[in-house]
Protein backbone atom coordinates (compact mmCIF):
# COMPACT_ATOMS: atom_id res chain seq x y z
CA UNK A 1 -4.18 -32.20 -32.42
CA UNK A 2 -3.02 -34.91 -30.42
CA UNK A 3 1.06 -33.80 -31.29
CA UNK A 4 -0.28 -30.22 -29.80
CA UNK A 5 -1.62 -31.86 -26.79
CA UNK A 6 1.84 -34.32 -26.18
CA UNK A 7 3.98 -30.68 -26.55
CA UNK A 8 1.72 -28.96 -24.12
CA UNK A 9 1.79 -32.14 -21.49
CA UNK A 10 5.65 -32.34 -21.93
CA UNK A 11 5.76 -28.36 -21.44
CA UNK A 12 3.92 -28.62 -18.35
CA UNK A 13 5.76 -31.63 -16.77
CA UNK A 14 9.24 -29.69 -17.32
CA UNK A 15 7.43 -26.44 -15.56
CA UNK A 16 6.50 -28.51 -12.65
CA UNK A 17 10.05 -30.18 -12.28
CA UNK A 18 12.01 -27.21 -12.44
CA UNK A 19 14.42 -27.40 -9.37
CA UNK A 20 13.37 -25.24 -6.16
CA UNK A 21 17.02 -24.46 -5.09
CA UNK A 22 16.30 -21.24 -6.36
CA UNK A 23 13.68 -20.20 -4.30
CA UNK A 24 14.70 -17.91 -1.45
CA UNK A 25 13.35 -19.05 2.18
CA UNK A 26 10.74 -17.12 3.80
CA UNK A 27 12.57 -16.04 7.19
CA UNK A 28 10.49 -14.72 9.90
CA UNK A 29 12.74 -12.34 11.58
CA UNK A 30 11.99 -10.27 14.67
CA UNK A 31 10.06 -6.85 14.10
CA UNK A 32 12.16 -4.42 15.44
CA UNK A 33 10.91 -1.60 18.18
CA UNK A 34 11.43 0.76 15.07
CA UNK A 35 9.62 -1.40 12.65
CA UNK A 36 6.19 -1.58 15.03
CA UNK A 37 6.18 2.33 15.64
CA UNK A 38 6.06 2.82 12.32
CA UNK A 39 3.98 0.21 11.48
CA UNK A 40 1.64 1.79 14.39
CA UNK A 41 1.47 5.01 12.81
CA UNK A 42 0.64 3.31 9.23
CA UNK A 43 -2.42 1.88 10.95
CA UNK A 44 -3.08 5.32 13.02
CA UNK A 45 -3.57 6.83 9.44
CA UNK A 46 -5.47 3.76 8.30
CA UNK A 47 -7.66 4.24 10.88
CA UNK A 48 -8.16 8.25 10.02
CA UNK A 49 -8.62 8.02 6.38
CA UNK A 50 -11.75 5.54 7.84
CA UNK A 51 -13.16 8.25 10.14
CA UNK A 52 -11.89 11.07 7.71
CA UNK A 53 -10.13 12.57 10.32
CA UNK A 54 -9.10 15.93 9.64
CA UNK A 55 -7.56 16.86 13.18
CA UNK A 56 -5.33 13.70 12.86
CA UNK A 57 -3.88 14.74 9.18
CA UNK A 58 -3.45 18.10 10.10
CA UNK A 59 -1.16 17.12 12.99
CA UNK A 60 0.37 14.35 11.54
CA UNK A 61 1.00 15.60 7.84
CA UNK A 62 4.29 17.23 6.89
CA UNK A 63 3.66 20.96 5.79
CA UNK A 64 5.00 20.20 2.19
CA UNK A 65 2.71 16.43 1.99
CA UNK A 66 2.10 15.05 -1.34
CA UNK A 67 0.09 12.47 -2.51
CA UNK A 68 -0.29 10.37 -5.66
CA UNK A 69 -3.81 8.83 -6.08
CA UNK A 70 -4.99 6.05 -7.42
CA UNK A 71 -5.64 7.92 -10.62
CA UNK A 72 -1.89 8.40 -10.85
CA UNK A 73 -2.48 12.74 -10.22
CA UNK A 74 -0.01 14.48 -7.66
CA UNK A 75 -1.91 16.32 -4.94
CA UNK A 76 0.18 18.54 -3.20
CA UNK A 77 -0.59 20.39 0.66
CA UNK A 78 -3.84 21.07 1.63
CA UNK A 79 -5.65 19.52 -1.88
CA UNK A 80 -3.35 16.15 -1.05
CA UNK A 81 -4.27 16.41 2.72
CA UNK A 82 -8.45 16.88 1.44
CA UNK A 83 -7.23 13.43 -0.71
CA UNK A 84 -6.80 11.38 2.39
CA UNK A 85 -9.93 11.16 4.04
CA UNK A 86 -12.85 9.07 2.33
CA UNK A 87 -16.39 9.05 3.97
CA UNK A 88 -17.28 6.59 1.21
CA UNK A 89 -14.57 4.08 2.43
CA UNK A 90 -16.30 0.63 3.15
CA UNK A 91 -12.86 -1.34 3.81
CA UNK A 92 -9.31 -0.96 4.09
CA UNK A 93 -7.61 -4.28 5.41
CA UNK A 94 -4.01 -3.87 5.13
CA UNK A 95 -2.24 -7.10 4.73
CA UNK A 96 1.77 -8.05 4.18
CA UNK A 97 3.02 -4.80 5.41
CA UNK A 98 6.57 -3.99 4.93
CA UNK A 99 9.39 -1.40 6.89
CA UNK A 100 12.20 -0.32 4.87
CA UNK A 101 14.39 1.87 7.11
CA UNK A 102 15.98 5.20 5.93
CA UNK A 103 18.35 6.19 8.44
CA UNK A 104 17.16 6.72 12.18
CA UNK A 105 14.45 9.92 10.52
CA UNK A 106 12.53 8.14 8.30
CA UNK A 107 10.84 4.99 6.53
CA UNK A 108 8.96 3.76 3.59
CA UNK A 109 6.08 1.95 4.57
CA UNK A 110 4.64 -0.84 1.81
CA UNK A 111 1.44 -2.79 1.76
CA UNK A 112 -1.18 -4.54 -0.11
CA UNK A 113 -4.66 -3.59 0.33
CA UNK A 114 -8.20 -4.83 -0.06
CA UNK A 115 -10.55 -1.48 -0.37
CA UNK A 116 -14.08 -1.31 -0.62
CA UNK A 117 -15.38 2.36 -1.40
CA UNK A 118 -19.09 3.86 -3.15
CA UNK A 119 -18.72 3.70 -7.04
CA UNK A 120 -18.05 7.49 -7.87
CA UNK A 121 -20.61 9.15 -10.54
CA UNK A 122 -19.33 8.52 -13.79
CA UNK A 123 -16.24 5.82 -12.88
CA UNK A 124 -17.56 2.75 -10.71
CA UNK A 125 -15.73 1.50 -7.59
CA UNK A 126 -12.07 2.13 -7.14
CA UNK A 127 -9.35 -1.27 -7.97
CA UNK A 128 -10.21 -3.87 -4.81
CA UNK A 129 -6.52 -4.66 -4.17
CA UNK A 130 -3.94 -1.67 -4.32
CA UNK A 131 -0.45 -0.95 -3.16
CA UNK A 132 0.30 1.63 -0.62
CA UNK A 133 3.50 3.40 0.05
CA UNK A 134 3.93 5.61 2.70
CA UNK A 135 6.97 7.81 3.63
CA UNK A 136 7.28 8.65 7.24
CA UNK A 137 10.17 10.79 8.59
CA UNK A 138 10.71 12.26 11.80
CA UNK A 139 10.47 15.54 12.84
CA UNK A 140 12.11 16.32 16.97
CA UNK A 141 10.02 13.92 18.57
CA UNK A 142 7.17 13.11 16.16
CA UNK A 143 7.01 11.61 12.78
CA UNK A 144 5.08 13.11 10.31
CA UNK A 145 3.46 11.62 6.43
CA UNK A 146 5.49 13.26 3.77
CA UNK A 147 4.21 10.82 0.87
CA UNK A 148 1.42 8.73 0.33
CA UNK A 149 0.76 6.83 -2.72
CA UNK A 150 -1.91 4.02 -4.14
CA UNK A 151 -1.92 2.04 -7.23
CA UNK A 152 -3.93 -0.18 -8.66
CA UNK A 153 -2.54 -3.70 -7.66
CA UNK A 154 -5.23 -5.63 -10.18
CA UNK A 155 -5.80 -3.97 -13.05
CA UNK A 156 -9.27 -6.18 -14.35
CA UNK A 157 -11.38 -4.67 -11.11
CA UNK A 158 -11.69 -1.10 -12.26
């Protein structure tokens, strides 16, 4: 017993002296003009899938939208559009939200979420914390969700 606990004491003193050269630095660069309108129209749908806002989707949804739900199912046009909007949404706090660029037409939007909705019937609540992705592109002036997905970021709160 006392060999095991001298292994697992050594173990843990190499773990906490591994070097830290490694690590790369957090760099808080500027968020570009394109970064916050997209960001902004993340949060516009965030704010409509609260409020289950069917005027805003069908304006702001691409004619050929999918979505992949937490339940990992495809939802395609007007069933993925029905998909957005939750009445039994108690919180959606976006936090760490990321802009990865595609070209001047379009942009992945990434997230981590804390979500709070009604249990359903036979299932419970949904995961807490998910991941969102969102695909924006632009269409003449406006951009428009082609893609939205959410996965389970914690699998032990289903």
């Amino acid at each position: 017993m006392k060999l095991l606990w001298i292994c697992s004491a050594v173990g843990f003193a190499a773990l906490i002296s591994l070097p830290t050269g490694a690590q790369t630095p957090v760099t808080n660069k500027p968020v570009s003009v394109f970064e916050q309108t997209i960001i902004a129209n993340e949060k516009s749908l965030i704010d409509a899938e609260k409020k289950d806002d069917g005027a805003f989707f069908k304006q702001t949804l691409t004619h050929d939208f999918s979505l992949v739900g937490i339940d990992g199912e495809l939802l395609q046009g007007a069933e993925a559009a029905g998909g957005l909007g939750d009445t039994d949404l108690l919180e959606l706090t976006p936090y760490d939200i990321k802009v990865v660029p595609l070209a001047e037409e379009g942009a992945i939007v990434t997230y981590d979420a804390i979500i709070r909705e009604a249990p359903e019937e036979d299932q419970g609540p949904p995961p807490r914390y998910q991941h969102i992705s969102s695909v924006w592109i632009k269409q003449g002036e406006q951009w428009k969700l082609k893609f939205h997905q959410a996965t389970a970021k914690h699998w032990g709160d289903w």
